[in-house]
Protein backbone atom coordinates (compact mmCIF):
# COMPACT_ATOMS: atom_id res chain seq x y z
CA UNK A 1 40.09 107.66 -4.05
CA UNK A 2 37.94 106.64 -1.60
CA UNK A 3 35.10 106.19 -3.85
CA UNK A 4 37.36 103.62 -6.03
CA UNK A 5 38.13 101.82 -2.58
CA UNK A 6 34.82 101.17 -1.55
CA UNK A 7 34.00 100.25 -5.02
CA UNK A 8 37.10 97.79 -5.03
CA UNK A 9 35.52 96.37 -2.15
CA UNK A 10 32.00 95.72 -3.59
CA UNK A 11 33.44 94.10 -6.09
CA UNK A 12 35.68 91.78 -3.81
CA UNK A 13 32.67 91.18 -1.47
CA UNK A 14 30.90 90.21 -4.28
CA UNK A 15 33.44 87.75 -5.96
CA UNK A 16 33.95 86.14 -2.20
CA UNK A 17 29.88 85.35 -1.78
CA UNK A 18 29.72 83.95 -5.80
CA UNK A 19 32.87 81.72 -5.09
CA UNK A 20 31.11 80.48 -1.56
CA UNK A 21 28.14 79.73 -3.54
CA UNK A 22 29.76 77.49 -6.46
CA UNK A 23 32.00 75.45 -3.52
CA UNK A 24 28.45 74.82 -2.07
CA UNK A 25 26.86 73.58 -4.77
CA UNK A 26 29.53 71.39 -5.31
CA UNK A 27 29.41 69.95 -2.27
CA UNK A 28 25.83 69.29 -2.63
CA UNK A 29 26.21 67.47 -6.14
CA UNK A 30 28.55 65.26 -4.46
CA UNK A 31 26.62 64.45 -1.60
CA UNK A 32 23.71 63.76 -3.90
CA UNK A 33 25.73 61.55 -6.17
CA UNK A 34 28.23 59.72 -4.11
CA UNK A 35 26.67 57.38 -1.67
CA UNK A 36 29.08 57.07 1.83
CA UNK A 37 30.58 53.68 2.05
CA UNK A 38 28.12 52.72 4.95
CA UNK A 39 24.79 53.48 2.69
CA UNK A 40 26.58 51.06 -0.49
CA UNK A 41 27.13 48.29 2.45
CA UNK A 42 23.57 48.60 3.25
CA UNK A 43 22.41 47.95 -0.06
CA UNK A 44 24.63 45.10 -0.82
CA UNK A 45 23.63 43.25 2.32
CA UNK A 46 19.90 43.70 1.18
CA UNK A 47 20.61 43.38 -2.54
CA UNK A 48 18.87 39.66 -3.55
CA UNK A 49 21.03 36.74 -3.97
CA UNK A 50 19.13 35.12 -6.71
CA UNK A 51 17.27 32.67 -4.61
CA UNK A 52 14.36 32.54 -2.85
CA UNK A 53 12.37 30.36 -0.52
CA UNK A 54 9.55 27.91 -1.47
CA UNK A 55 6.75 27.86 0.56
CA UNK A 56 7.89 24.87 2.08
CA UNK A 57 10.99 27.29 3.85
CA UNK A 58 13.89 26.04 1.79
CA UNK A 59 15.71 27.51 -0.97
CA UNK A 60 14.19 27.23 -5.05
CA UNK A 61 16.51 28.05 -7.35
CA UNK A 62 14.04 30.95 -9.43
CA UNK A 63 13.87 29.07 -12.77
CA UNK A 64 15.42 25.96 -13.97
CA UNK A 65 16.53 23.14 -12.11
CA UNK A 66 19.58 24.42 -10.60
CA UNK A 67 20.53 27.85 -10.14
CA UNK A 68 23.32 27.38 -12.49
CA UNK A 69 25.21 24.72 -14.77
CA UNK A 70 27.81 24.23 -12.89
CA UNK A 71 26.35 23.75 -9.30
CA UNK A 72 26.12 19.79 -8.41
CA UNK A 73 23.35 17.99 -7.52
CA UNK A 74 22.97 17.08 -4.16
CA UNK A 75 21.26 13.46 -3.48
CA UNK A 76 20.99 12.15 -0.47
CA UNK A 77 21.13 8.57 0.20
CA UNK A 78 19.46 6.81 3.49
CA UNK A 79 20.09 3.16 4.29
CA UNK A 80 18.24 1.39 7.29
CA UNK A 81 21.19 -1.13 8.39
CA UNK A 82 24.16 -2.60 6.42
CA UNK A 83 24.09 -5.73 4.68
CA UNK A 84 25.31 -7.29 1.36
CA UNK A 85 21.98 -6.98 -0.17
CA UNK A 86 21.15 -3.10 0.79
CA UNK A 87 25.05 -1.91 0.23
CA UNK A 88 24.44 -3.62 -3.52
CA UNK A 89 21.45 -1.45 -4.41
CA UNK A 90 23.41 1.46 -2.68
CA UNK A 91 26.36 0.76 -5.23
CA UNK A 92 23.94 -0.07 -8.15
CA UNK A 93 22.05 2.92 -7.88
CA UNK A 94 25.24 4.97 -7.90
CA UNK A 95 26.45 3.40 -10.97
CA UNK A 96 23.55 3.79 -12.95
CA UNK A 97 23.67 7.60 -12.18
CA UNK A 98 27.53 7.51 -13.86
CA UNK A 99 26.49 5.40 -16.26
CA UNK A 100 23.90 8.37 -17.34
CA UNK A 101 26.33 11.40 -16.75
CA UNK A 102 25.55 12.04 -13.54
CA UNK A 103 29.39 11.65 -11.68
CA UNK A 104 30.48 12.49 -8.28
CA UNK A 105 33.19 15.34 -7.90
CA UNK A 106 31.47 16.71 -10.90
CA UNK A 107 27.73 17.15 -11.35
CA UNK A 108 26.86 15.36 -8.20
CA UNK A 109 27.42 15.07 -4.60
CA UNK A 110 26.30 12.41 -2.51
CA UNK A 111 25.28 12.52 1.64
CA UNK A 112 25.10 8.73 2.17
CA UNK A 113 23.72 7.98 5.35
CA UNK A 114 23.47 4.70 7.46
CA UNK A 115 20.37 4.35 10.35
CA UNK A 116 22.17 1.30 11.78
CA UNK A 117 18.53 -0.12 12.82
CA UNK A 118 17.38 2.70 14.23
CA UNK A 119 13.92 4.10 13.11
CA UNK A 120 14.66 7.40 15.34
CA UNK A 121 17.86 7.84 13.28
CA UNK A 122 16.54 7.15 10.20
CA UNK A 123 14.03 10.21 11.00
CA UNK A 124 16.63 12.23 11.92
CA UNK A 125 18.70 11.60 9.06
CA UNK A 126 15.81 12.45 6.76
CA UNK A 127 15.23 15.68 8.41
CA UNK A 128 18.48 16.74 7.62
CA UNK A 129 18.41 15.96 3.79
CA UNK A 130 15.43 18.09 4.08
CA UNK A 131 17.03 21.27 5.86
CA UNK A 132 19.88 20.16 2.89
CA UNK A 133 17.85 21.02 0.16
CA UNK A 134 18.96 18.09 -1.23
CA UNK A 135 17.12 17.75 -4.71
CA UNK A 136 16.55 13.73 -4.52
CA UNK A 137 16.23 11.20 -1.83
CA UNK A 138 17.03 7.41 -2.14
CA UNK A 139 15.58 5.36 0.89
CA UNK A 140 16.74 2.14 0.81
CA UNK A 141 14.31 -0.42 2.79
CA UNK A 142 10.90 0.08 4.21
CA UNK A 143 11.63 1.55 7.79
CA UNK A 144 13.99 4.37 5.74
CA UNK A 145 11.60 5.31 3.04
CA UNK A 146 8.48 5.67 6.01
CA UNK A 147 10.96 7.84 7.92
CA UNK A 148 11.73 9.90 4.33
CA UNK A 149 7.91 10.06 4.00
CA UNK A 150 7.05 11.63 7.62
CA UNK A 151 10.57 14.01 6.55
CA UNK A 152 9.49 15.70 3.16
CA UNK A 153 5.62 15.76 3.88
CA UNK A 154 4.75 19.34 2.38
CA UNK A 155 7.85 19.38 0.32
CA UNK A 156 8.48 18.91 -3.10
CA UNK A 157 11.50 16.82 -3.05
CA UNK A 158 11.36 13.63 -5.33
CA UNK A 159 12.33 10.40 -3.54
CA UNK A 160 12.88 7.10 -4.58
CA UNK A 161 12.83 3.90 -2.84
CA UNK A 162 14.41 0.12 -3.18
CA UNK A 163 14.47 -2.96 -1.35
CA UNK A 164 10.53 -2.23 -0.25
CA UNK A 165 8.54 -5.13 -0.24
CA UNK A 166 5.35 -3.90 -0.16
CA UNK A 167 4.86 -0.08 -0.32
CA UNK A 168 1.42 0.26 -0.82
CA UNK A 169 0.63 -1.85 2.79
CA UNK A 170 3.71 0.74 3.94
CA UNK A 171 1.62 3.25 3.32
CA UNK A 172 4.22 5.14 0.85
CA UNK A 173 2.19 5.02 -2.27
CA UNK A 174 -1.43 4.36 -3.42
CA UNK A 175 -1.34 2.01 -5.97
CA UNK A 176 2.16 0.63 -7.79
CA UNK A 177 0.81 1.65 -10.99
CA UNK A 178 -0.28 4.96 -10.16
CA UNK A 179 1.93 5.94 -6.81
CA UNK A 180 0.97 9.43 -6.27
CA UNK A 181 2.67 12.24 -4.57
CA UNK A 182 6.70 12.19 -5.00
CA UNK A 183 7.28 8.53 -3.75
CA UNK A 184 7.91 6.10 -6.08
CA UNK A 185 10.79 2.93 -6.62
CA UNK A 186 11.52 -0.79 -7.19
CA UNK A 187 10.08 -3.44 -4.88
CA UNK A 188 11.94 -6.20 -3.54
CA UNK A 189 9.55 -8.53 -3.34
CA UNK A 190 10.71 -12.11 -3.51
CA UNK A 191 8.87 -14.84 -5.06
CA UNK A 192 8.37 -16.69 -2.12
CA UNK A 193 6.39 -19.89 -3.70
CA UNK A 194 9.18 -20.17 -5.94
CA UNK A 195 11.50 -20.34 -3.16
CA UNK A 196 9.85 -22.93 -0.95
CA UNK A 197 9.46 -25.10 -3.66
CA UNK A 198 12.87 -25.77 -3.32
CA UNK A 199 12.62 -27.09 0.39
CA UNK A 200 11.16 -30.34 -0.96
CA UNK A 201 14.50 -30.95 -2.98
CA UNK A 202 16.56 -30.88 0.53
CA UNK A 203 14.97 -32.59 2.47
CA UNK A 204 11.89 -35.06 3.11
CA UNK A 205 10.82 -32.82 6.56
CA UNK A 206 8.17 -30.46 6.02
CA UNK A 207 8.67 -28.26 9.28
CA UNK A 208 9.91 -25.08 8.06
CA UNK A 209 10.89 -22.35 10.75
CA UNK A 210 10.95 -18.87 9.44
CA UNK A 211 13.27 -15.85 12.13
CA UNK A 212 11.75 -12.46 11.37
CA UNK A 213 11.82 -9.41 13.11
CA UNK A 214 8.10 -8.40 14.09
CA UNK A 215 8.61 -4.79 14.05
CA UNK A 216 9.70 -4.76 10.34
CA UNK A 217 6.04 -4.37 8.48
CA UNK A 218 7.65 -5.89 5.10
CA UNK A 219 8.91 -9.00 7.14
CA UNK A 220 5.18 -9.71 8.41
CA UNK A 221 4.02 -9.62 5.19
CA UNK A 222 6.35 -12.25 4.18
CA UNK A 223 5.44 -14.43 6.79
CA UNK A 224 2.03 -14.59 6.32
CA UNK A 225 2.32 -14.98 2.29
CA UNK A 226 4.71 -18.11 3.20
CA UNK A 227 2.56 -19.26 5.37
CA UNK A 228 -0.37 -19.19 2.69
CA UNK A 229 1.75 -20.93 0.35
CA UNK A 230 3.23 -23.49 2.27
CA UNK A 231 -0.03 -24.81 3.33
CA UNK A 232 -0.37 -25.29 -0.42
CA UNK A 233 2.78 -27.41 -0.77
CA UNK A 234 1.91 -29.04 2.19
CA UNK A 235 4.79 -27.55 4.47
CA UNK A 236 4.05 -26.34 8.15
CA UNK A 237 5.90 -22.79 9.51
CA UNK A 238 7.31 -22.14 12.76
CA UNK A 239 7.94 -19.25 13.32
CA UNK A 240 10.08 -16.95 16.11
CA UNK A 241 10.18 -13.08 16.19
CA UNK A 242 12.81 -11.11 17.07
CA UNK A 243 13.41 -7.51 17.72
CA UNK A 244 16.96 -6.93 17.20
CA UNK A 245 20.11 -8.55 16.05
CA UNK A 246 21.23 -10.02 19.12
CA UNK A 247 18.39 -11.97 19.35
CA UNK A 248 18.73 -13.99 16.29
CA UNK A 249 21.44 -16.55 17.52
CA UNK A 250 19.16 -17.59 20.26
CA UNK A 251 16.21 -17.66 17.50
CA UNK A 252 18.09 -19.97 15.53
CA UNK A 253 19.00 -22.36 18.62
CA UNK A 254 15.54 -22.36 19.67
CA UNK A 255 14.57 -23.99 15.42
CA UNK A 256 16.87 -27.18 16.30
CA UNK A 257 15.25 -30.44 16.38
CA UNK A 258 11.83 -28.49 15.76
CA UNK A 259 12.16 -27.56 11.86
CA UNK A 260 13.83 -29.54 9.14
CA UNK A 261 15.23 -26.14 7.57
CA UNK A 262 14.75 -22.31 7.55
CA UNK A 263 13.94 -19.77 5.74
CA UNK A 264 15.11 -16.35 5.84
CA UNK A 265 12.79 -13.76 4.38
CA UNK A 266 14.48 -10.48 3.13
CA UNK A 267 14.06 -8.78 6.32
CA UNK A 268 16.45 -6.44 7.23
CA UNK A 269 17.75 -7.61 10.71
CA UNK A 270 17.84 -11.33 10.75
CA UNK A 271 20.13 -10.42 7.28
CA UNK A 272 22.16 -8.23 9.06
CA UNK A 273 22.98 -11.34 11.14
CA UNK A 274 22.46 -13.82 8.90
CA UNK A 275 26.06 -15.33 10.19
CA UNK A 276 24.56 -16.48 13.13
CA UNK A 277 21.72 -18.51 11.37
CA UNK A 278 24.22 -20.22 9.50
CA UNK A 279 26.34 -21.16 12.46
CA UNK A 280 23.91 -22.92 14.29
CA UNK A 281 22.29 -24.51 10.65
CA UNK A 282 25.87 -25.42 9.84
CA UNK A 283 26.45 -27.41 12.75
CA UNK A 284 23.03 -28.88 13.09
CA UNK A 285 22.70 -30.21 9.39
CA UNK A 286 20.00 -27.91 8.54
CA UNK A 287 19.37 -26.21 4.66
CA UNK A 288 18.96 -22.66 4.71
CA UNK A 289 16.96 -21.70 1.97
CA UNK A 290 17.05 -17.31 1.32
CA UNK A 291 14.90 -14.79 0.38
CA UNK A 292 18.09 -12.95 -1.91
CA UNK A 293 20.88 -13.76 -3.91
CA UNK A 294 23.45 -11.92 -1.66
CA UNK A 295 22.46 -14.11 1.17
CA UNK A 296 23.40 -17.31 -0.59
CA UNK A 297 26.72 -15.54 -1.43
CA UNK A 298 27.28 -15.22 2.64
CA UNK A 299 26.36 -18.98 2.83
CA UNK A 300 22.98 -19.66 2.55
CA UNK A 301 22.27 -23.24 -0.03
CA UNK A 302 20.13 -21.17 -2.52
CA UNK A 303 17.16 -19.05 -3.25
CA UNK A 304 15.30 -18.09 -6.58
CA UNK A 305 15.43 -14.48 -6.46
CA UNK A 306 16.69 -11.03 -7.36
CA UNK A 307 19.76 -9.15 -7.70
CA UNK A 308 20.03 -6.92 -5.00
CA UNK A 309 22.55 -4.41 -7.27
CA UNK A 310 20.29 -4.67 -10.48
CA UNK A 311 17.64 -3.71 -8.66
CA UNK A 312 19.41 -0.65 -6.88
CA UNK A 313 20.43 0.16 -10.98
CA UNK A 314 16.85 0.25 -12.21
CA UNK A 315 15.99 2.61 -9.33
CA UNK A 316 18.98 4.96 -10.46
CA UNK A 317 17.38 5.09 -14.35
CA UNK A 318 14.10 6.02 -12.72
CA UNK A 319 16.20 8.89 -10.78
CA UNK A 320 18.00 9.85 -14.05
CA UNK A 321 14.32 10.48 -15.84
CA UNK A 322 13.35 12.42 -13.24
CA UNK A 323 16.37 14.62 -12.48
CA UNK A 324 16.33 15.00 -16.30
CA UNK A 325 12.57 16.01 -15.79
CA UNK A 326 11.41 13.16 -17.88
CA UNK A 327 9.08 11.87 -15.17
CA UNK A 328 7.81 13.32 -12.04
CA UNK A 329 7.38 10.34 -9.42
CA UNK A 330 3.64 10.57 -8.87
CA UNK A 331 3.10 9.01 -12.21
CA UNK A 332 5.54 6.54 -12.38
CA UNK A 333 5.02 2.71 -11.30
CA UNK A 334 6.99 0.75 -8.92
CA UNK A 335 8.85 -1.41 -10.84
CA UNK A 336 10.12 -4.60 -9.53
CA UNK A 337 12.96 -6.73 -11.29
CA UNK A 338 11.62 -9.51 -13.74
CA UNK A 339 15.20 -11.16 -14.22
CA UNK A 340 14.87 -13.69 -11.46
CA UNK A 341 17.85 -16.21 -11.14
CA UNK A 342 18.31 -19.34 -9.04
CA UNK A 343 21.71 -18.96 -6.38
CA UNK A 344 22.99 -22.32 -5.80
CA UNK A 345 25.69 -22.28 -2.67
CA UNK A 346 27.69 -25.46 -3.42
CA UNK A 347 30.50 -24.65 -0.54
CA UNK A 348 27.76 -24.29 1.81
CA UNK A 349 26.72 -27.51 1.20
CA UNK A 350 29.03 -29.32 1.89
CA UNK A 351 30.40 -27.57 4.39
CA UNK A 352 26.54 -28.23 6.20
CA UNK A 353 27.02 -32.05 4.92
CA UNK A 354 23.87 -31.65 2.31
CA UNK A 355 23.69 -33.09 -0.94
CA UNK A 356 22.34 -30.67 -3.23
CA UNK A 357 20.56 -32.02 -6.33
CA UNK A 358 22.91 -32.17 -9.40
CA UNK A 359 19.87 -30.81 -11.81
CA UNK A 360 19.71 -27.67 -9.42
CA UNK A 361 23.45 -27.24 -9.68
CA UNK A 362 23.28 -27.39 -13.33
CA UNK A 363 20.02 -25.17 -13.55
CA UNK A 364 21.63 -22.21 -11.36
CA UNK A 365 22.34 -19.05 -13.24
CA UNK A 366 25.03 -18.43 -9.77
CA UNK A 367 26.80 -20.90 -8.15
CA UNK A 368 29.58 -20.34 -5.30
């Protein structure tokens, strides 16, 4: 009997250690093949999200243009100062992106930004499409496009430009046939012959005072070709710089009695005022002759010029071939608008008691 117990008890010593050992391996197969909830947080915070960073800092989607199909485009849209002329290639450009698929609320987003004159602004708004990632640019004027240009240096960001009048003395491309880097557009510029020829036609004077702001490179250029030209048609220029938009009333006061009409040049802040110019004109019997179509709309007598919204259209098809990756902007001119049309202001006119010439009222392509 007490040889059976003690063998009874080998036995159940036995069955305890092989039961300890199978719980233990157990517990170590679950261990192994179980991760804690802490360890699968840890991996999903360092697991890769898809994107990466260029070596300009910002986020590349890692093949394709977008990461996906359904993320928008994001364009931003920088605009020196508001005026007719520069809110019409705003609105043209954005049409001509509908018009080729490319809709807002769907495929694309717009940041539209306004610098209201200010060059520091106009930098800082351009740094922040670049921390955006957006994946175009559209400066609209010279000081805007300069301050996009300083922005995206080192980046690979495609931006466009409109309402430039000269961007290769702005320093924004090399050549207009062969721009280089990823600046390209549509210049604005007017045909200024063309539009003093139509000061003899007004009036017999030949004093013709030109208000320009002297900090705006693309107005200085248009001052000198006018004054080139107008010593051809054997006008004289006066001309007075101003810095700002408060100073243009007081521009335009300081013209009477020493010009027998004015022209305004497409510059930027003498536009964005042009209501001043025309008061004191008005009054004083004097033609305003402008450098744009939308400024005879606001009362100017008439220019030979562009359209201000066509010409923000053509720069959205050049946007559409390259967001379709058609072009890259490097190798695309700068286009410029060859539909010129003559604005006749009729209202103004008489309003300013000046008899326009019937054959330029029944040449105009626009008359108001």
């Amino acid at each position: 009997m007490e040889r059976s117990g003690q063998h009874r008890g080998r036995l159940l010593l036995m069955v305890v250690l092989v039961l300890m050992l199978i719980v233990a391996g157990c517990g170590t197969q679950t261990a192994n093949n179980e991760p804690s909830s802490s360890t699968t947080n840890s991996l999903q915070d360092t697991e890769p999200s898809g994107e990466t960073n260029g070596a300009d800092g910002h986020e590349e989607a890692p093949s394709g243009d977008r990461p996906s199909d359904s993320t928008p485009l994001k364009i931003g849209i920088t605009q020196i100062i508001s005026h007719p002329a520069l809110d019409s290639a705003k609105e043209g450009f954005i049409a001509a992106l509908k018009d080729n698929g490319y809709e807002e609320g769907k495929n694309v987003s717009y940041e539209i930004q306004n610098a209201e004159g200010s060059q520091d602004t106009a930098l800082q708004i351009a740094n922040k499409f670049v921390t955006s990632n957006v994946d175009l640019i559209l400066a609209i004027a010279t000081q805007s496009a300069q301050a996009v240009q300083t922005a995206t240096e080192g980046t690979s960001i495609p931006v466009l430009f409109t309402a430039v009048t000269d961007p290769v003395t702005a320093g924004l491309v090399n050549t207009l046939e062969a721009p280089g880097g990823h600046m390209t557009g549509t210049t604005d510029m007017n045909p200024i012959r063309e539009q003093l020829e139509l000061i003899p036609s007004l009036t017999d004077g030949k004093r013709v005072g030109i208000i320009y702001n002297s900090g705006e490179s693309n107005s200085e250029i248009q001052v000198e070709i006018a004054k080139k030209e107008a010593k051809d048609l054997g006008l004289s220029i006066v001309e007075r710089a101003i810095t700002n938009t408060s100073e243009v009333k007081q521009a335009a006061d300081a013209l009477v009695g020493k010009v027998d009409a004015i022209y305004v040049p497409t510059d930027n802040t003498v536009v964005s005022a042009l209501q001043s110019v025309l008061s004191v004109a008005e009054a004083n019997h004097i033609p305003v002759i402008a450098g744009e179509g939308e400024s005879v709309k606001e009362g100017a007598l008439l220019t030979y010029g562009i359209d201000y919204y066509k010409l923000g259209y053509q720069t959205g098809e050049m946007a559409v071939r390259i967001l379709k990756g058609e072009a890259k902007p490097d190798a695309m001119p700068v286009e410029s608008q060859k539909d010129l049309k003559l604005y006749v202001n009729v209202t103004a006119a008489k309003k300013a008691g000046i008899v326009l010439p019937q054959d330029l009222i029944d040449r105009a392509d626009v008359t108001y």
